[in-house]
Every structure is written in C-alpha cells, then in structure tokens.
C-alpha atoms as a PDB file:
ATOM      1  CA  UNK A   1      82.744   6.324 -16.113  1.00  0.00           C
ATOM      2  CA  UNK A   2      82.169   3.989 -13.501  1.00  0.00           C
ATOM      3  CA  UNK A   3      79.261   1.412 -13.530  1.00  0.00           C
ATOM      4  CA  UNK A   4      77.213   0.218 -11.247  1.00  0.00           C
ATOM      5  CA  UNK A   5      74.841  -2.828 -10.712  1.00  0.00           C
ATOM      6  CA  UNK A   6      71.393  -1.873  -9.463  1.00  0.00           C
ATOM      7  CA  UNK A   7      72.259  -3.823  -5.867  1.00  0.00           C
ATOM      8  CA  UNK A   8      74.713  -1.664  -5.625  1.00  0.00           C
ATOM      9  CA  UNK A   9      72.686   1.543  -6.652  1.00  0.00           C
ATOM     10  CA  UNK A  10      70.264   0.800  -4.316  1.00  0.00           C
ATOM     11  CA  UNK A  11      73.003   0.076  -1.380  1.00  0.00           C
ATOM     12  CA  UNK A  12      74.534   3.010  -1.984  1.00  0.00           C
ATOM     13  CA  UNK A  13      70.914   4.992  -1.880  1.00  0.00           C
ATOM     14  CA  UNK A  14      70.225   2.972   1.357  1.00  0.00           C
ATOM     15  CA  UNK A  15      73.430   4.674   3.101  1.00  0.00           C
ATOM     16  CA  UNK A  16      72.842   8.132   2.016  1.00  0.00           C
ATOM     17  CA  UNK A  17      69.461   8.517   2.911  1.00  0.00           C
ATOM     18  CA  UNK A  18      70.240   7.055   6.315  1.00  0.00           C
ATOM     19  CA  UNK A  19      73.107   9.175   6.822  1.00  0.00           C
ATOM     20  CA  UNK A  20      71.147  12.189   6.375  1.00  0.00           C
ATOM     21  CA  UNK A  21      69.125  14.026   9.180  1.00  0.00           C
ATOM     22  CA  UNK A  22      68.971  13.607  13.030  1.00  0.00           C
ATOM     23  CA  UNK A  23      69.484   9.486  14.067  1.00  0.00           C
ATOM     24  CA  UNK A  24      65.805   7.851  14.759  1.00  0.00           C
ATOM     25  CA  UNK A  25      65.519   8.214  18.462  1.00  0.00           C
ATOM     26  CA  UNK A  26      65.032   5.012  20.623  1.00  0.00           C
ATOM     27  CA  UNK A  27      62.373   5.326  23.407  1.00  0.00           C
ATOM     28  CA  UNK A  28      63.933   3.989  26.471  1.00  0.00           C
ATOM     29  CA  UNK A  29      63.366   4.535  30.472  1.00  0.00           C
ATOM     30  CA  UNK A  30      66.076   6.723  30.944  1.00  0.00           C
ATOM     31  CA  UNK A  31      65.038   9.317  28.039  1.00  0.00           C
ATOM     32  CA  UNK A  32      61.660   9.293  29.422  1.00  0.00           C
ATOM     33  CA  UNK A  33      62.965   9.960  32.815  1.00  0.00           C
ATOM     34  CA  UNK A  34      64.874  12.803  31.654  1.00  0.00           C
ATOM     35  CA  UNK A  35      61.514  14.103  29.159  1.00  0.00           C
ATOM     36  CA  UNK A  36      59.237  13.879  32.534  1.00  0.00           C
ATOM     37  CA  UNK A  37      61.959  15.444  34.446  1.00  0.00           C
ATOM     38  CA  UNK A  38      62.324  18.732  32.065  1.00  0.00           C
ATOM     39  CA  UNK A  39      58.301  18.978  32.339  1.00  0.00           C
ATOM     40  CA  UNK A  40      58.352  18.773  35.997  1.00  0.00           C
ATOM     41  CA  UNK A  41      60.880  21.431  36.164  1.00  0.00           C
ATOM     42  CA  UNK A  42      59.607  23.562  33.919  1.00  0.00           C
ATOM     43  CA  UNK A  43      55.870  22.447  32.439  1.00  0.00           C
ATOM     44  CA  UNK A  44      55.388  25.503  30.225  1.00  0.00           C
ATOM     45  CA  UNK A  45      58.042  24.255  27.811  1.00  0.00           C
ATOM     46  CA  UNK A  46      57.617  23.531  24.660  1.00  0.00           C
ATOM     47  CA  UNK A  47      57.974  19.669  22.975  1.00  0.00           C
ATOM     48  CA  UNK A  48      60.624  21.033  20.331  1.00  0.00           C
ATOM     49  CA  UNK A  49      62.807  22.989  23.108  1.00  0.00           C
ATOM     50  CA  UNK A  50      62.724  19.497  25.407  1.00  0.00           C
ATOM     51  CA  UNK A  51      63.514  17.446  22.111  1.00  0.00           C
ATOM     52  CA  UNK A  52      66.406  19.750  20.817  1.00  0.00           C
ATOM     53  CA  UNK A  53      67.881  20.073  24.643  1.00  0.00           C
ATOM     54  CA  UNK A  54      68.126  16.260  24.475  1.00  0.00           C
ATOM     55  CA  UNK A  55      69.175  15.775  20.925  1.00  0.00           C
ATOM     56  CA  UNK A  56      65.284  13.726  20.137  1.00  0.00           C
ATOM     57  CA  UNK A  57      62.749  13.822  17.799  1.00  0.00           C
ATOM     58  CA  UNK A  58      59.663  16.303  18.806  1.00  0.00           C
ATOM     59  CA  UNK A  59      57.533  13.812  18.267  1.00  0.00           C
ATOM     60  CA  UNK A  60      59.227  11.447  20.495  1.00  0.00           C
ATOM     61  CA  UNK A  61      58.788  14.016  23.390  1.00  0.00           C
ATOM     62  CA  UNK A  62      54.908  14.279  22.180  1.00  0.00           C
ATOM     63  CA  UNK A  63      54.686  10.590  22.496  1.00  0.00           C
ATOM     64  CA  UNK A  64      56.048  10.448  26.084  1.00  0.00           C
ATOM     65  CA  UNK A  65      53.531  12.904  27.049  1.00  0.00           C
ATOM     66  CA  UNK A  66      50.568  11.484  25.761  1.00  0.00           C
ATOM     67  CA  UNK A  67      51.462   7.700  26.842  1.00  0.00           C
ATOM     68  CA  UNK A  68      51.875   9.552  30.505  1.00  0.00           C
ATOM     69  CA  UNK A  69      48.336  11.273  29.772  1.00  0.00           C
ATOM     70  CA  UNK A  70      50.068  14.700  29.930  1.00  0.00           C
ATOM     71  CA  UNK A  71      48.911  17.476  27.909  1.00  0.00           C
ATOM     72  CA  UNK A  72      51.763  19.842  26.071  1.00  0.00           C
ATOM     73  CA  UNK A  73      51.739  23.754  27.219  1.00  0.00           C
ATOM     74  CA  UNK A  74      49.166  25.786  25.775  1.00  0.00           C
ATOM     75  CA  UNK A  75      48.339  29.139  26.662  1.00  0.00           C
ATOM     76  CA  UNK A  76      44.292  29.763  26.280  1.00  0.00           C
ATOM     77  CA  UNK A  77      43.567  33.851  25.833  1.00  0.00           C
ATOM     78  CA  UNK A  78      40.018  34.629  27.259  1.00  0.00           C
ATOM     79  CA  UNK A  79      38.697  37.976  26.668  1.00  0.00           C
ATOM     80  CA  UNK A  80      37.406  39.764  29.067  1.00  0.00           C
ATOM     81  CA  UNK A  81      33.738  38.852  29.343  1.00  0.00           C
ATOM     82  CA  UNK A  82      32.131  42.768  29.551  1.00  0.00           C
ATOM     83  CA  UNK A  83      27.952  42.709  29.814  1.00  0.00           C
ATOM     84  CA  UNK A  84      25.906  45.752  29.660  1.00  0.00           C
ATOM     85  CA  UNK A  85      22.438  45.858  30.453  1.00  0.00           C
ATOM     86  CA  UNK A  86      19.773  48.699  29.741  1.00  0.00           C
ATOM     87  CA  UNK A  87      17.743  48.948  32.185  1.00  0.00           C
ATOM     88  CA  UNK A  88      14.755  50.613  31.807  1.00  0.00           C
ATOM     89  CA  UNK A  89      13.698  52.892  34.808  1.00  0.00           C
END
C-alpha cells in the first residue's frame, strides 16, 4: 500500500475538491454586459435560467442585479378585492 505524507494528503485533497463542481465565476464587464443584456431582452427571467445560459453561478447573476439596483422577476397574485355592503333601507 502506498504511503503518503500529510503535505501530500492535503495536496491531493486541495485538487479534488477544486476539481469538483462548476469553476468560481469571475465578475468582469463583459459578463455583466451580457447578464444586463438577457434582462433587457427578456426581464421576466429567472437568475438560475440567465446563470445556466451563460455557464455562471446564480448568485453571480443576483449580484449583478442588485449592484445595478435591479430587482429579480417576481410575480405578486392579488385577489380580487370583492366588498359587500348591507345597506339598510
């Protein structure tokens, strides 16, 4: 069986975890360009569709719309408002 040192160990830990998952997305002018630019064409979409269309993190797209002061898609229900009165006559 093969040893190996703790450095090592802990190398070799450092590589798999990093390996694993989606790469940590780097914020730059042009991915913001292109976040802004999905909104504008289609603001009802949501931050995970934008993110997975671009290959980012959700939260990255989240980020980009609250540092431009823009408020993700949310669809608000109201009930109908329905008022009866009895009058007396």
């Amino acid at each position: 069986m093969v040893q190996f040192s703790n450095q090592e160990m802990i190398v070799m830990h450092f590589v798999y975890v990093m390996t694993l998952g989606r790469p940590a997305s780097v914020r730059t002018i042009q991915i913001e360009d292109d976040v802004l630019n999905r909104i504008e064409e289609d603001p009802t979409t949501s931050t995970r569709k934008i993110a997975y269309q671009l290959n980012l993190n959700h939260v990255t797209v989240w980020q980009i719309w609250k540092y431009q002061q823009l408020c993700p898609y949310h669809l608000h229900v109201q009930a109908p408002l329905i008022l009866s009165f009895a009058y007396n006559s």
